[in-house]
C-alpha atoms as a PDB file:
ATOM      1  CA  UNK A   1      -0.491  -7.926   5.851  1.00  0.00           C
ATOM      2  CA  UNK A   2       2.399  -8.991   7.805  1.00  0.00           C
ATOM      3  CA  UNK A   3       1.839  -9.064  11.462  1.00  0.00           C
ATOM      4  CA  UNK A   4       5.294  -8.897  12.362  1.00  0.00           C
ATOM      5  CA  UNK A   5       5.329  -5.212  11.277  1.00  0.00           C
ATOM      6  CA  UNK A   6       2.438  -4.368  12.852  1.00  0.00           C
ATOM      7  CA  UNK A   7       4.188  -5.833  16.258  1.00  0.00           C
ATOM      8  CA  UNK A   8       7.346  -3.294  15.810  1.00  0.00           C
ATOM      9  CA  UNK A   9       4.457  -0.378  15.846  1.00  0.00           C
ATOM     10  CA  UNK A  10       2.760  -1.763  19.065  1.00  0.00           C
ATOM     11  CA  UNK A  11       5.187  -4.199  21.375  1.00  0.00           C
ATOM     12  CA  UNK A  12       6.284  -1.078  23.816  1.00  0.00           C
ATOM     13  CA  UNK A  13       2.262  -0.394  24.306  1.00  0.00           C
ATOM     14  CA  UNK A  14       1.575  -4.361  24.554  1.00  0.00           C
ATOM     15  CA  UNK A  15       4.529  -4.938  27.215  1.00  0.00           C
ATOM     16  CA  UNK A  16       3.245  -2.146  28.938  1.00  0.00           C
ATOM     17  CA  UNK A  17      -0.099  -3.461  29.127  1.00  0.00           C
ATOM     18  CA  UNK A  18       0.709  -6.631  29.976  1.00  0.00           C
ATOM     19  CA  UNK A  19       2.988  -5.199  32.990  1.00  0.00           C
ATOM     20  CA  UNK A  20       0.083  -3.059  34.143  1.00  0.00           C
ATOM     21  CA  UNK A  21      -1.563  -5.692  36.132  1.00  0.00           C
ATOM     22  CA  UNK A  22       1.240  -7.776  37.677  1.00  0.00           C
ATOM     23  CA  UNK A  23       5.217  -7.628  37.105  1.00  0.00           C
ATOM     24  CA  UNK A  24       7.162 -10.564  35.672  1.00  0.00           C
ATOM     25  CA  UNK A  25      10.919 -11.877  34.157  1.00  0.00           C
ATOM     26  CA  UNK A  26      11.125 -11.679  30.699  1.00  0.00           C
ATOM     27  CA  UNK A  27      10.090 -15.935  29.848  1.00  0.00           C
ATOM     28  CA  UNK A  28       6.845 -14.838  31.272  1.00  0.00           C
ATOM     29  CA  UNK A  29       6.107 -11.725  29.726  1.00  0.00           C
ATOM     30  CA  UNK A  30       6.483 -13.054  26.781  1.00  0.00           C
ATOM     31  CA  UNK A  31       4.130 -16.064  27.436  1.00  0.00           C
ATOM     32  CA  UNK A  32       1.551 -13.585  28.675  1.00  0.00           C
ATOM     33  CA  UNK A  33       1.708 -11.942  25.232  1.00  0.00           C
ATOM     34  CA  UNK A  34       1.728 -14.730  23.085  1.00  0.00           C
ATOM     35  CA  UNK A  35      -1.588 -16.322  25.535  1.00  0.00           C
ATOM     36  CA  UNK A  36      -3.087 -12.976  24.861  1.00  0.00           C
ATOM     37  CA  UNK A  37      -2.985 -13.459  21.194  1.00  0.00           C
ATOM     38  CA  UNK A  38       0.131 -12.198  20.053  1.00  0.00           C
ATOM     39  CA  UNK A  39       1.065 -15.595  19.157  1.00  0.00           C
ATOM     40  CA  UNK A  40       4.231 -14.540  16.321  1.00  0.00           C
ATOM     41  CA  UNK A  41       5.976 -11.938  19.023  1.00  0.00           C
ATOM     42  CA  UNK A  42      10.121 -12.900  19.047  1.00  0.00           C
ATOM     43  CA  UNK A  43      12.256 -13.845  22.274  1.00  0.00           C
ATOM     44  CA  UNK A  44      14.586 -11.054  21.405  1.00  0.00           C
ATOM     45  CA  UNK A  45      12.449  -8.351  20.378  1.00  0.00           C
ATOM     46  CA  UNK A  46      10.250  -8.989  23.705  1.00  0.00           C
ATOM     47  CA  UNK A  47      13.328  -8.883  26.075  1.00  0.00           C
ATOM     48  CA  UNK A  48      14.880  -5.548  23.901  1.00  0.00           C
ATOM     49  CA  UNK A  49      11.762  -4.076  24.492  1.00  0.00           C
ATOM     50  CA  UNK A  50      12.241  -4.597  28.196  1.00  0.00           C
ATOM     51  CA  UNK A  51      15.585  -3.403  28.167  1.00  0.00           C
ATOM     52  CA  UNK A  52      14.765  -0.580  26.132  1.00  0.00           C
ATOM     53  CA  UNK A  53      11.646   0.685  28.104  1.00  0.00           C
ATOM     54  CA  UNK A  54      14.094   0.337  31.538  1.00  0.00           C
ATOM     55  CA  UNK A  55      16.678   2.494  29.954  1.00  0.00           C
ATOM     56  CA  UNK A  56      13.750   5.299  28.921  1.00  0.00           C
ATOM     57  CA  UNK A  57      13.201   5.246  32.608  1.00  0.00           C
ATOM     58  CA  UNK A  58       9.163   3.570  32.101  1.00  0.00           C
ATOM     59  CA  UNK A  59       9.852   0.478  34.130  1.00  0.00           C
ATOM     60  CA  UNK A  60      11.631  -0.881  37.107  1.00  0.00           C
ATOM     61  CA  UNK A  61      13.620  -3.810  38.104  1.00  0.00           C
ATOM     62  CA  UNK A  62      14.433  -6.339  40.746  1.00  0.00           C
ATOM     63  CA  UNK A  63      15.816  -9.721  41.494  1.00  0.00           C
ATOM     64  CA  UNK A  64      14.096 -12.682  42.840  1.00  0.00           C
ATOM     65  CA  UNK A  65      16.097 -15.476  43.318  1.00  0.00           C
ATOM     66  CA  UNK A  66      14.969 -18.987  41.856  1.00  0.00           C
ATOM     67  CA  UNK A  67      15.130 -22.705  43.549  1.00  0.00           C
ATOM     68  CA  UNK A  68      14.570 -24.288  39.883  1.00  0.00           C
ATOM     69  CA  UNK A  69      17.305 -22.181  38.026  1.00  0.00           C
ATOM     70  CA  UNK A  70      19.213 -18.853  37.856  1.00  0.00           C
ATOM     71  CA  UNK A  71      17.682 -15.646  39.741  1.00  0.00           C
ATOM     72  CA  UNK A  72      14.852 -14.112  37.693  1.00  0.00           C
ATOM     73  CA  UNK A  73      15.048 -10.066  37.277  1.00  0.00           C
ATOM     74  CA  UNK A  74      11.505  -9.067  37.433  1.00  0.00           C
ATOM     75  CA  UNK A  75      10.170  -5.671  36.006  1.00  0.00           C
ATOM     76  CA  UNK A  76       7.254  -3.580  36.862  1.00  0.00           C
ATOM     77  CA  UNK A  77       5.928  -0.236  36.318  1.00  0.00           C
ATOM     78  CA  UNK A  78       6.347   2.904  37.833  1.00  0.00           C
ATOM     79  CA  UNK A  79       5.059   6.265  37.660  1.00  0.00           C
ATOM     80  CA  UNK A  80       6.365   7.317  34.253  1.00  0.00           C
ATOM     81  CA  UNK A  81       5.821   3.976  32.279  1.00  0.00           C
ATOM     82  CA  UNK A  82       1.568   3.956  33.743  1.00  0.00           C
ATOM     83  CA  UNK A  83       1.381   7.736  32.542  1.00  0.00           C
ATOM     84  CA  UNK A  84       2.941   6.229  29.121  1.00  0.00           C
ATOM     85  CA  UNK A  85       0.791   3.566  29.125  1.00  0.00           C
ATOM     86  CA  UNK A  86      -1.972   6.284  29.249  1.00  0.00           C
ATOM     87  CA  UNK A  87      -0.654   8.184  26.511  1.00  0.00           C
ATOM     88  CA  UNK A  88       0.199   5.368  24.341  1.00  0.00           C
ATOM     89  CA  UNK A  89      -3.018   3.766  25.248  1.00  0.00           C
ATOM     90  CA  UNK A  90      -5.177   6.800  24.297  1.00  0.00           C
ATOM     91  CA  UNK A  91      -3.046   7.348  21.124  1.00  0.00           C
ATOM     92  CA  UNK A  92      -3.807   3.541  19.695  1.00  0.00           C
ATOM     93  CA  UNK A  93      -7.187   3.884  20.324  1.00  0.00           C
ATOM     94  CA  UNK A  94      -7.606   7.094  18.528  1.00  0.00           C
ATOM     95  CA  UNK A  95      -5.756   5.420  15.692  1.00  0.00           C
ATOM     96  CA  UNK A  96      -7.427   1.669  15.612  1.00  0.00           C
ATOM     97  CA  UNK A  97     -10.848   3.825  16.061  1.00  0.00           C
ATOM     98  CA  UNK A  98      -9.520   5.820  12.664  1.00  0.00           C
ATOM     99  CA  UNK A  99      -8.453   2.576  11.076  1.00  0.00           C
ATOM    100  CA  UNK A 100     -11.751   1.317  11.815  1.00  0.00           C
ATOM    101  CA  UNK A 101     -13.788   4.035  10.370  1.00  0.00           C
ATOM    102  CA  UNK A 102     -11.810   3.644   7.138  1.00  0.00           C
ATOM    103  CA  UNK A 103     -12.569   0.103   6.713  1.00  0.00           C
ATOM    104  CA  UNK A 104     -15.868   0.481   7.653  1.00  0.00           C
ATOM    105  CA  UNK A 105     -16.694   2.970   5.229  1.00  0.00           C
ATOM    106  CA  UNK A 106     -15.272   1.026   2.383  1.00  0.00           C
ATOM    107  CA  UNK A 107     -17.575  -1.899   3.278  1.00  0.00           C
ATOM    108  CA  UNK A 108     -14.726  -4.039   4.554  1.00  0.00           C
ATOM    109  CA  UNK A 109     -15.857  -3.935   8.167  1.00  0.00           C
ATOM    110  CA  UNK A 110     -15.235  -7.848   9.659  1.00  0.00           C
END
């Protein structure tokens, strides 16, 4: 199976997740990912996510300026993107739980 697809399905949730804890620029949202195991996630679909999830109106911005480099624009979460995360959250785990069952019952459990 390729995991790339599998990524277009869940990167909105994942970002979202990994923003739930502690903001951060894109570079290290994406390294958070990847050290979380989501080693083949893309530059550019990481920081289109971002900039798609700020234009839904799920997350937040702000600028923190930098003494190694260029000002960083940092996102977080507000109120709308945690009750998504919720949602989406509750949603995936329905579904892996599914997706689990089925393999399970067709003695292909890991």
């Amino acid at each position: 199976m390729d995991t790339t697809q599998l990524l277009k399905g869940v990167l909105d949730l994942a970002v979202l997740a990994v923003l739930r804890e502690e903001d951060g620029y894109g570079y290290d949202i994406l390294r958070r990912l990847r050290e979380a195991g989501l080693e083949e996630v893309g530059d550019a679909s990481v920081y289109g996510t971002l900039r798609r999830l700020f234009a839904a109106g799920l997350l937040t911005t702000y600028v923190v300026p930098s003494e190694s480099g260029p000002h960083r624009k940092y996102y977080s979460l507000n109120a709308s993107g945690r009750d998504q995360l919720t949602r989406s959250g509750k949603l995936w785990r329905s579904f892996a739980t599914t997706m689990d069952n089925l393999l399970d019952d067709r003695g292909m459990a890991a």
